[in-house]
Protein backbone atom coordinates (compact mmCIF):
# COMPACT_ATOMS: atom_id res chain seq x y z
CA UNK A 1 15.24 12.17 40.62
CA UNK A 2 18.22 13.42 38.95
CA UNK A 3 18.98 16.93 38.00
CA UNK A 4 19.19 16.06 33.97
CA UNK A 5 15.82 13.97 34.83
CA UNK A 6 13.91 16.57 35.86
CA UNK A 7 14.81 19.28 33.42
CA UNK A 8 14.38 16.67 30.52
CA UNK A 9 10.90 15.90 32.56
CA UNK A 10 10.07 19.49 32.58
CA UNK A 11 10.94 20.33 28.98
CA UNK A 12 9.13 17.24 27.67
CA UNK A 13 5.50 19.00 29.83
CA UNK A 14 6.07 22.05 28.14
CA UNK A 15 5.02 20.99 24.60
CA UNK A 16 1.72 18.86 25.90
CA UNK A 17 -0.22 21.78 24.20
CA UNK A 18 1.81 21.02 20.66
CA UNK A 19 1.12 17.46 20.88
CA UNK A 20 -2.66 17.88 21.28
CA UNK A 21 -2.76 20.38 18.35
CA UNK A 22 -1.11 18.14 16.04
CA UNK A 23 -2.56 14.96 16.89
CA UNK A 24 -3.96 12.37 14.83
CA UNK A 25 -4.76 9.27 16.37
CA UNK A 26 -6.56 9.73 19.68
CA UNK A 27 -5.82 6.46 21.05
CA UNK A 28 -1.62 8.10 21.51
CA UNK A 29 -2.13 9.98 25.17
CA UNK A 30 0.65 12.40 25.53
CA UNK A 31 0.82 11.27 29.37
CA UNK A 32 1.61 7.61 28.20
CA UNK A 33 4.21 9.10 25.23
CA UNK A 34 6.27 11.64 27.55
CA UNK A 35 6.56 8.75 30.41
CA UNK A 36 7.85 6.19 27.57
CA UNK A 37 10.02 8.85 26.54
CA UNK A 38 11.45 9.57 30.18
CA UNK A 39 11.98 5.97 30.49
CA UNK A 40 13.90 5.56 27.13
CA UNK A 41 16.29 8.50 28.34
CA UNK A 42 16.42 7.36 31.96
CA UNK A 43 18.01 4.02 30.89
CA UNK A 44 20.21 5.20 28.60
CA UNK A 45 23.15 7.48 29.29
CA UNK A 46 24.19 8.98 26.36
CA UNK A 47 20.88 9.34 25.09
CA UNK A 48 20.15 11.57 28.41
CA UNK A 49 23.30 13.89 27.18
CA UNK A 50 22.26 14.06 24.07
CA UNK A 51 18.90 15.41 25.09
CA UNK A 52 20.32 17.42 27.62
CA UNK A 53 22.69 19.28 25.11
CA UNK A 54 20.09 19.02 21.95
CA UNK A 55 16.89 19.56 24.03
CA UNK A 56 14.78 21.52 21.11
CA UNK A 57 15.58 17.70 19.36
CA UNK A 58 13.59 15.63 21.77
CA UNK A 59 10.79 18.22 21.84
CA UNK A 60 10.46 17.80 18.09
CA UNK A 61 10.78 13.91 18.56
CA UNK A 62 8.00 13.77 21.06
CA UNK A 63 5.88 16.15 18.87
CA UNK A 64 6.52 14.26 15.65
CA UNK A 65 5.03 11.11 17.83
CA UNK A 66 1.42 12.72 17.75
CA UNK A 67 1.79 14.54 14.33
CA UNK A 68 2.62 10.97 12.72
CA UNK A 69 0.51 8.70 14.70
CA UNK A 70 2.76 6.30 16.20
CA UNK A 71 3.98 4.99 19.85
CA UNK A 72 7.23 4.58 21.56
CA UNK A 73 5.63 2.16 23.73
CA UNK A 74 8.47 -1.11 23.74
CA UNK A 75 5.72 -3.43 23.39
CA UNK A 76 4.26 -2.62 20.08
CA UNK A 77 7.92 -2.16 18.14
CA UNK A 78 6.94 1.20 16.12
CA UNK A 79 9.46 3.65 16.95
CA UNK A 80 12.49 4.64 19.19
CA UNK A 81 14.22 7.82 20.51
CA UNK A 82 18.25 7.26 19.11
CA UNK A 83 20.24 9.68 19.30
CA UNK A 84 22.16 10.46 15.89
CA UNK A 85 24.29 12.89 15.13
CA UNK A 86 24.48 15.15 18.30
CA UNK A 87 20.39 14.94 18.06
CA UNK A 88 17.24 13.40 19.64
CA UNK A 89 15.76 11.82 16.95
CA UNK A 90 12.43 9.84 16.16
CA UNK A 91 13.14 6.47 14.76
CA UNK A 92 10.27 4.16 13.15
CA UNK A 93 10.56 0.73 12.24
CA UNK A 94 9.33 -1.38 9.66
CA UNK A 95 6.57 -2.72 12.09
CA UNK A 96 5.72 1.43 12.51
CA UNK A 97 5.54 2.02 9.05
CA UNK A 98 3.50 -1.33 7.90
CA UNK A 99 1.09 0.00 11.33
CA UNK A 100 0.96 3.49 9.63
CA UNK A 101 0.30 2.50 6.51
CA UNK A 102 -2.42 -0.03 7.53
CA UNK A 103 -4.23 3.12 10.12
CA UNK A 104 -4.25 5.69 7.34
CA UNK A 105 -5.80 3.91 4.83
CA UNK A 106 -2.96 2.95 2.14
CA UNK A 107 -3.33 -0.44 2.78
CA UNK A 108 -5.24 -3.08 3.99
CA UNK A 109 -2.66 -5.56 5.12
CA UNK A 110 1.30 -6.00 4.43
CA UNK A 111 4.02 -8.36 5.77
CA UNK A 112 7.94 -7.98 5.32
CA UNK A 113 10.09 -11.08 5.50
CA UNK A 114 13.76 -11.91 4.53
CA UNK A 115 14.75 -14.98 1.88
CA UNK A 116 17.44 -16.95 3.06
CA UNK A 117 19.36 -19.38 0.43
CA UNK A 118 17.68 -22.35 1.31
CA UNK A 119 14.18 -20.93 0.74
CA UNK A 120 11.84 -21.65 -1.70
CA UNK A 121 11.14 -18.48 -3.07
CA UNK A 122 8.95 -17.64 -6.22
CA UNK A 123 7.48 -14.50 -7.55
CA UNK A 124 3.83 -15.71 -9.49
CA UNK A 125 2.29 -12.12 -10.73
CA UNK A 126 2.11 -8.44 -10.74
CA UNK A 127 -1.09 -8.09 -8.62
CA UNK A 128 -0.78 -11.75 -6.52
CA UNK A 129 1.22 -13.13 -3.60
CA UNK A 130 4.76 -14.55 -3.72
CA UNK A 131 5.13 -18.22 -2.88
CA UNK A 132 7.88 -18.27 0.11
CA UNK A 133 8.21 -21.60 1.63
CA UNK A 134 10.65 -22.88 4.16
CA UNK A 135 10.83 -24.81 7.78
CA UNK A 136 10.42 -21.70 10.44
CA UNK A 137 12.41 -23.76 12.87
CA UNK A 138 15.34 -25.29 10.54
CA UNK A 139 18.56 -24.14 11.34
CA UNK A 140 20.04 -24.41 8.34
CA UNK A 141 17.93 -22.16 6.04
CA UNK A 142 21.43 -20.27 5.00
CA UNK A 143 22.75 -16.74 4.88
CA UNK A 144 20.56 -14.06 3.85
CA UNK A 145 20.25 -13.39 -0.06
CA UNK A 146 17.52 -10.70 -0.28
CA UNK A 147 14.45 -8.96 1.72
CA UNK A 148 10.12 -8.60 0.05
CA UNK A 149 7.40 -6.82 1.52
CA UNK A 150 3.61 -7.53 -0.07
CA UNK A 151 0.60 -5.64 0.80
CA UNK A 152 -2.94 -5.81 -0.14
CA UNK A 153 -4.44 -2.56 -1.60
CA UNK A 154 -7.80 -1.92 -0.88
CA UNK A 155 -9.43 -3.05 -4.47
CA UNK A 156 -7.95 -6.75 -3.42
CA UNK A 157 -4.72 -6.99 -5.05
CA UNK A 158 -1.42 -7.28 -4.10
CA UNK A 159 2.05 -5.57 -4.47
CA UNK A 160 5.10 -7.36 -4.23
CA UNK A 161 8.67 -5.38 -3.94
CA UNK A 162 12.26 -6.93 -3.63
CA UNK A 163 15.43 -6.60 -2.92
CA UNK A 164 18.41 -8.67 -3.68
CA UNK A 165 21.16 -8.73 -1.07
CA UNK A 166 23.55 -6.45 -3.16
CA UNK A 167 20.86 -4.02 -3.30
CA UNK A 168 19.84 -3.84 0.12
CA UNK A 169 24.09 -4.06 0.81
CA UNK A 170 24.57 -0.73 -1.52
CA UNK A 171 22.24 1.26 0.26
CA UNK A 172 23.77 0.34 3.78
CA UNK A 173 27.20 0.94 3.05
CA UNK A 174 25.77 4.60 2.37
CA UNK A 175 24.46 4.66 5.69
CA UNK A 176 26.12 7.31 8.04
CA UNK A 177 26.94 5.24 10.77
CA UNK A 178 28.35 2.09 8.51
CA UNK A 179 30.66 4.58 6.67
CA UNK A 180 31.92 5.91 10.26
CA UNK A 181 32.48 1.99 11.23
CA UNK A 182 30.48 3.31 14.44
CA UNK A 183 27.84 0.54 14.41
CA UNK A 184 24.52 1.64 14.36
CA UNK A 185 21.28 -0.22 13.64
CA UNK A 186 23.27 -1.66 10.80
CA UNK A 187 25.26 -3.51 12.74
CA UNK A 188 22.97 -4.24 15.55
CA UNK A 189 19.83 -5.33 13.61
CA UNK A 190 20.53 -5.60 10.18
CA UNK A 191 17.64 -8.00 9.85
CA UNK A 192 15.51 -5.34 10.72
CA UNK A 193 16.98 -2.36 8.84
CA UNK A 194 16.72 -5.44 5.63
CA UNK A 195 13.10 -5.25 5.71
CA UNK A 196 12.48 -1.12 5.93
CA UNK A 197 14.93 -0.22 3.23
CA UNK A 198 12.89 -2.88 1.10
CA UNK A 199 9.59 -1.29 2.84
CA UNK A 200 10.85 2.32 1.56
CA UNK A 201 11.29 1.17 -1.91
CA UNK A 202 7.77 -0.55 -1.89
CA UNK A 203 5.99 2.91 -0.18
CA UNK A 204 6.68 4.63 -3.91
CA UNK A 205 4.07 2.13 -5.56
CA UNK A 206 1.38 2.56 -2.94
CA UNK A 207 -1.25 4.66 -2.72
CA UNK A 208 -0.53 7.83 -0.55
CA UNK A 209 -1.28 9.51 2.83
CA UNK A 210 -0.47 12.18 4.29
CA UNK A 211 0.89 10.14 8.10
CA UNK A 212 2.66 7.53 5.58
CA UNK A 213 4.44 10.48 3.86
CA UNK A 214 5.53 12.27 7.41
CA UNK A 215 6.68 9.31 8.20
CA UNK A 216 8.82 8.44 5.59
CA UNK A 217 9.73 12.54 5.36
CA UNK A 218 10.93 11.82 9.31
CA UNK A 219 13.18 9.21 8.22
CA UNK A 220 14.53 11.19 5.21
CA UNK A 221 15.04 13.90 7.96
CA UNK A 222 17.08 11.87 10.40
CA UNK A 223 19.75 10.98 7.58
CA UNK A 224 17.87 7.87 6.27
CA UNK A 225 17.34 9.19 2.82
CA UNK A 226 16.62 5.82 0.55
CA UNK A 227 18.96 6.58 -2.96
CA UNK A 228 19.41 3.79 -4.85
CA UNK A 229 22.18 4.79 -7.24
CA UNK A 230 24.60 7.46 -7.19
CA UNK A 231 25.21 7.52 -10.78
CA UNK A 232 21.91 7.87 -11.98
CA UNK A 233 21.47 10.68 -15.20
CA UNK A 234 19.76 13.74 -15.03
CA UNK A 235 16.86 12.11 -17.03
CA UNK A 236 16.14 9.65 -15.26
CA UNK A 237 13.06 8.56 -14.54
CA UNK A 238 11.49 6.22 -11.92
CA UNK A 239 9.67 3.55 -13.21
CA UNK A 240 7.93 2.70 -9.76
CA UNK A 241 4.92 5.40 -10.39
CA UNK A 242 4.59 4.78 -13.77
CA UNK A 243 3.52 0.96 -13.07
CA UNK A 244 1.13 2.35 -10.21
CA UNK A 245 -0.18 4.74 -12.90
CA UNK A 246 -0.60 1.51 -15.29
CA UNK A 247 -2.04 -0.59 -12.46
CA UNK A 248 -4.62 2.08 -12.15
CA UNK A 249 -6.38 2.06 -15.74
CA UNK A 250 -9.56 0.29 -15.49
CA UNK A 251 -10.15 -1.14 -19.30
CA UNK A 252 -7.61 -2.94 -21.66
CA UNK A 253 -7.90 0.23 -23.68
CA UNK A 254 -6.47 2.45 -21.42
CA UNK A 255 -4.16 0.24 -20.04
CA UNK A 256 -2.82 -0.09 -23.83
CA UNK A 257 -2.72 3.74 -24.77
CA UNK A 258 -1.25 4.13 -21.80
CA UNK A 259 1.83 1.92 -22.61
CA UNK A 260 1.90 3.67 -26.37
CA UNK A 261 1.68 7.45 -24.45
CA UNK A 262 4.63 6.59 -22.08
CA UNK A 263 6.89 3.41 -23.02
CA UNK A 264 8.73 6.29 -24.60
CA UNK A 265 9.79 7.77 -21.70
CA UNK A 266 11.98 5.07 -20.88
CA UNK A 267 13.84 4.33 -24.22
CA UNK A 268 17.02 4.83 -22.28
CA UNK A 269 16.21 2.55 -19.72
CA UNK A 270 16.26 -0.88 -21.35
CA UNK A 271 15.39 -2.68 -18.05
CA UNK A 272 12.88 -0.63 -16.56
CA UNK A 273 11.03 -0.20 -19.91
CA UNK A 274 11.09 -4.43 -20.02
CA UNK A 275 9.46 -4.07 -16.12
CA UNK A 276 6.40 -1.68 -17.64
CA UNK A 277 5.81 -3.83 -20.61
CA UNK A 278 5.59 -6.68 -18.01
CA UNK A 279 3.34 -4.78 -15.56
CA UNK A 280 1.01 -3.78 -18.62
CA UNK A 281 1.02 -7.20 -20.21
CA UNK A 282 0.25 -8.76 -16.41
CA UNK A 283 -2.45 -6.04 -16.24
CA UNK A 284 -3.88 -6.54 -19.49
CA UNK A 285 -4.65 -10.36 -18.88
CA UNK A 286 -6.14 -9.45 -15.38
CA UNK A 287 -8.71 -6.96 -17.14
CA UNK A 288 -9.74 -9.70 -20.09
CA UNK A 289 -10.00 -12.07 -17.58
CA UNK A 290 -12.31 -10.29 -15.13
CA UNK A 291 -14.34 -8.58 -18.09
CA UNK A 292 -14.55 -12.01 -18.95
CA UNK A 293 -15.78 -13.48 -15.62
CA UNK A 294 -18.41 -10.73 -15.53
CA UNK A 295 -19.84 -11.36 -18.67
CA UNK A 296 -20.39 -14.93 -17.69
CA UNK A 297 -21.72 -14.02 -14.32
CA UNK A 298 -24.46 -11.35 -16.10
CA UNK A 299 -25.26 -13.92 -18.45
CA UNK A 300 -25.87 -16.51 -15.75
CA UNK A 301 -27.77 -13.93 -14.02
CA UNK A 302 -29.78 -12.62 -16.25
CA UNK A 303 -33.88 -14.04 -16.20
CA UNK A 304 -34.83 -15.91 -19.05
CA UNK A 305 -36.77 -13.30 -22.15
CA UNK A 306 -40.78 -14.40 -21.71
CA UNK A 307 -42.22 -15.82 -24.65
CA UNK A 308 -43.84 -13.47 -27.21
CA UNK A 309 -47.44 -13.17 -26.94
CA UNK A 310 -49.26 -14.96 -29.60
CA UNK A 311 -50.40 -12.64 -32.37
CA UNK A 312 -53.94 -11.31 -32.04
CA UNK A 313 -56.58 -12.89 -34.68
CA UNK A 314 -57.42 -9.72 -36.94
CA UNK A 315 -61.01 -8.67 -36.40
CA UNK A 316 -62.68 -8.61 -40.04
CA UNK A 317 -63.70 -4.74 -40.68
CA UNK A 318 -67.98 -4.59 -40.02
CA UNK A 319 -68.19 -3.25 -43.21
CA UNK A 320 -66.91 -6.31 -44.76
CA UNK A 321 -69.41 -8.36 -43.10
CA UNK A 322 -71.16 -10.90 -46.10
CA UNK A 323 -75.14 -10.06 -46.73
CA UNK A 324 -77.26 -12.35 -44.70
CA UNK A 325 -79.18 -14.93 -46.89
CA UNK A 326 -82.93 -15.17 -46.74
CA UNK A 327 -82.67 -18.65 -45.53
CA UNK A 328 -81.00 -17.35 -42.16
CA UNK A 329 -83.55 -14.51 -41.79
CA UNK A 330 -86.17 -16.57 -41.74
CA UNK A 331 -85.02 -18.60 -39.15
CA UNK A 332 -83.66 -15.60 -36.94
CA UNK A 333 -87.43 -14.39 -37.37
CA UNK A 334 -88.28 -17.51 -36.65
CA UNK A 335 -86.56 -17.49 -32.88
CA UNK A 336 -88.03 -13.49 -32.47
CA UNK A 337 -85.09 -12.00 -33.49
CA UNK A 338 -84.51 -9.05 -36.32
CA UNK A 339 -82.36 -10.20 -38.88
């Protein structure tokens, strides 16, 4: 073992007890983690010193591993020790941040994919799936024109977020690495970095967690920071929670006083305030039409009324009784009876 190998080995040991305080999945073993890590830095050169010169880096990498919940094990594709600007630092992927969503609850399923220009691509709904059609083994689907990701929330519908190929292109030519023509995962996989910018967009309309949010925080940290426009005003404001806050209402009539308490909001934002008035419209119909369905299904439910008892014969009052006539007393008297 080399010299670097074994202090790197050593240092990594020495935060075992940080990494079982802060863990929250027990299925991540720091003995498995730290030996991945070793591994990573063993085959890699300037990643060794990197970690050698930034060592309080890698110990933070390794411990963000347990604090967020995900694995450097190669195999499963969630997250990689880069280093990046003179530091150690924890990278996740788009497969590690569709996992982490998935494990802490924001989601029930989700899938990223890239549109090429020979695709069939169509957007159908707020709250359904995209139709995306195309030969998986043609090789002549075209360039690249824009990236999706759709997940299913846990009350069964779906959110769909994309990204056309300018927009994905604008927020790598901010990228660190791009700007420094140094390549990067840019360069390398661009594919990949595609589908977790469009990922990072998406993670604003979705419910939150506290792993999903350390993760994206972690990325934020490492000089990933997801801005979409430079030039925005001071008032701007994000349209992305205020569907999610539409989505949420439960009746037609508070999805429609929402829309009258906060259309306002974005009078200034002509094409954002056209996406709300979709999302509430979309909304709407989905409301009516399951209020609808239920009716029908109570109705078809619902056991037939029995029929009304038939009314009682009124008893005449005893006092109303007509007087015997003499006729019938003699022939009760007759049969031993008292009239």
């Amino acid at each position: 073992m080399s010299n670097a190998l074994a202090i790197i080995t050593g240092a990594i040991q020495e935060v075992r007890d940080d990494f079982s305080r802060v863990l929250v999945d027990r299925s991540i073993s720091f003995e498995r983690e730290s030996g991945f890590a070793i591994q990573i830095l063993q085959n890699n050169e300037f990643a060794m010193k990197i970690a050698m010169g930034a060592r309080p880096s890698l110990l933070a990498a390794i411990t963000n591993i347990a604090a967020i919940g995900i694995s450097l094990n190669p195999a499963r594709k969630q997250a990689y020790l880069v280093p990046r600007g003179g530091k150690i630092c924890l990278d996740i992927s788009y497969i590690g941040l569709l996992d982490i969503a998935i494990a802490s609850g924001s989601i029930v399923w989700g899938q990223a994919e890239l549109v090429r220009e020979n695709d069939a691509f169509r957007k159908v709904g707020m709250d359904k799936q995209p139709i995306h059609e195309f030969e998986p083994f043609a090789k002549n689907r075209g360039e690249i024109v824009g990236a999706y990701v759709v997940v299913k929330l846990h009350n069964g519908d779906y959110l769909t977020t994309i990204m056309d190929l300018e927009e994905l292109r604008s927020i790598r030519n901010r990228s660190e690495s791009w700007k420094r023509n140094s390549g990067g995962p840019w360069s390398t996989d661009e594919g990949e970095m595609m589908k977790k910018t469009v990922i990072r967009r998406a993670y604003k309309l979705w419910p939150k967690t506290e792993r999903l949010d350390s993760a994206m925080n972690q990325l934020s940290e490492n000089g990933e920071r997801l801005v979409d426009l430079n030039d925005r005003p001071a008032d701007w404001v994000d349209v992305a929670p205020m569907i999610a806050a539409a989505l949420a209402t439960r009746t037609d009539a508070d999805a429609l006083q929402y829309w009258r308490a906060n259309n306002g909001r974005l009078a200034r934002q002509p094409q954002d305030h056209a996406k709300l008035k979709q999302a509430v419209a979309d909304h709407r119909v989905a409301l009516s039409t399951a209020k609808r369905d239920a009716d029908e299904a109570r109705t078809i439910d619902m056991p037939a009324a029995a029929p009304a008892p038939a009314p009682r014969a009124q008893q005449q009052p005893v006092d109303d009784v007509p007087p015997m006539s003499d006729e019938d007393a003699d022939f009760m008297r007759s049969q031993g009876a008292q009239p």
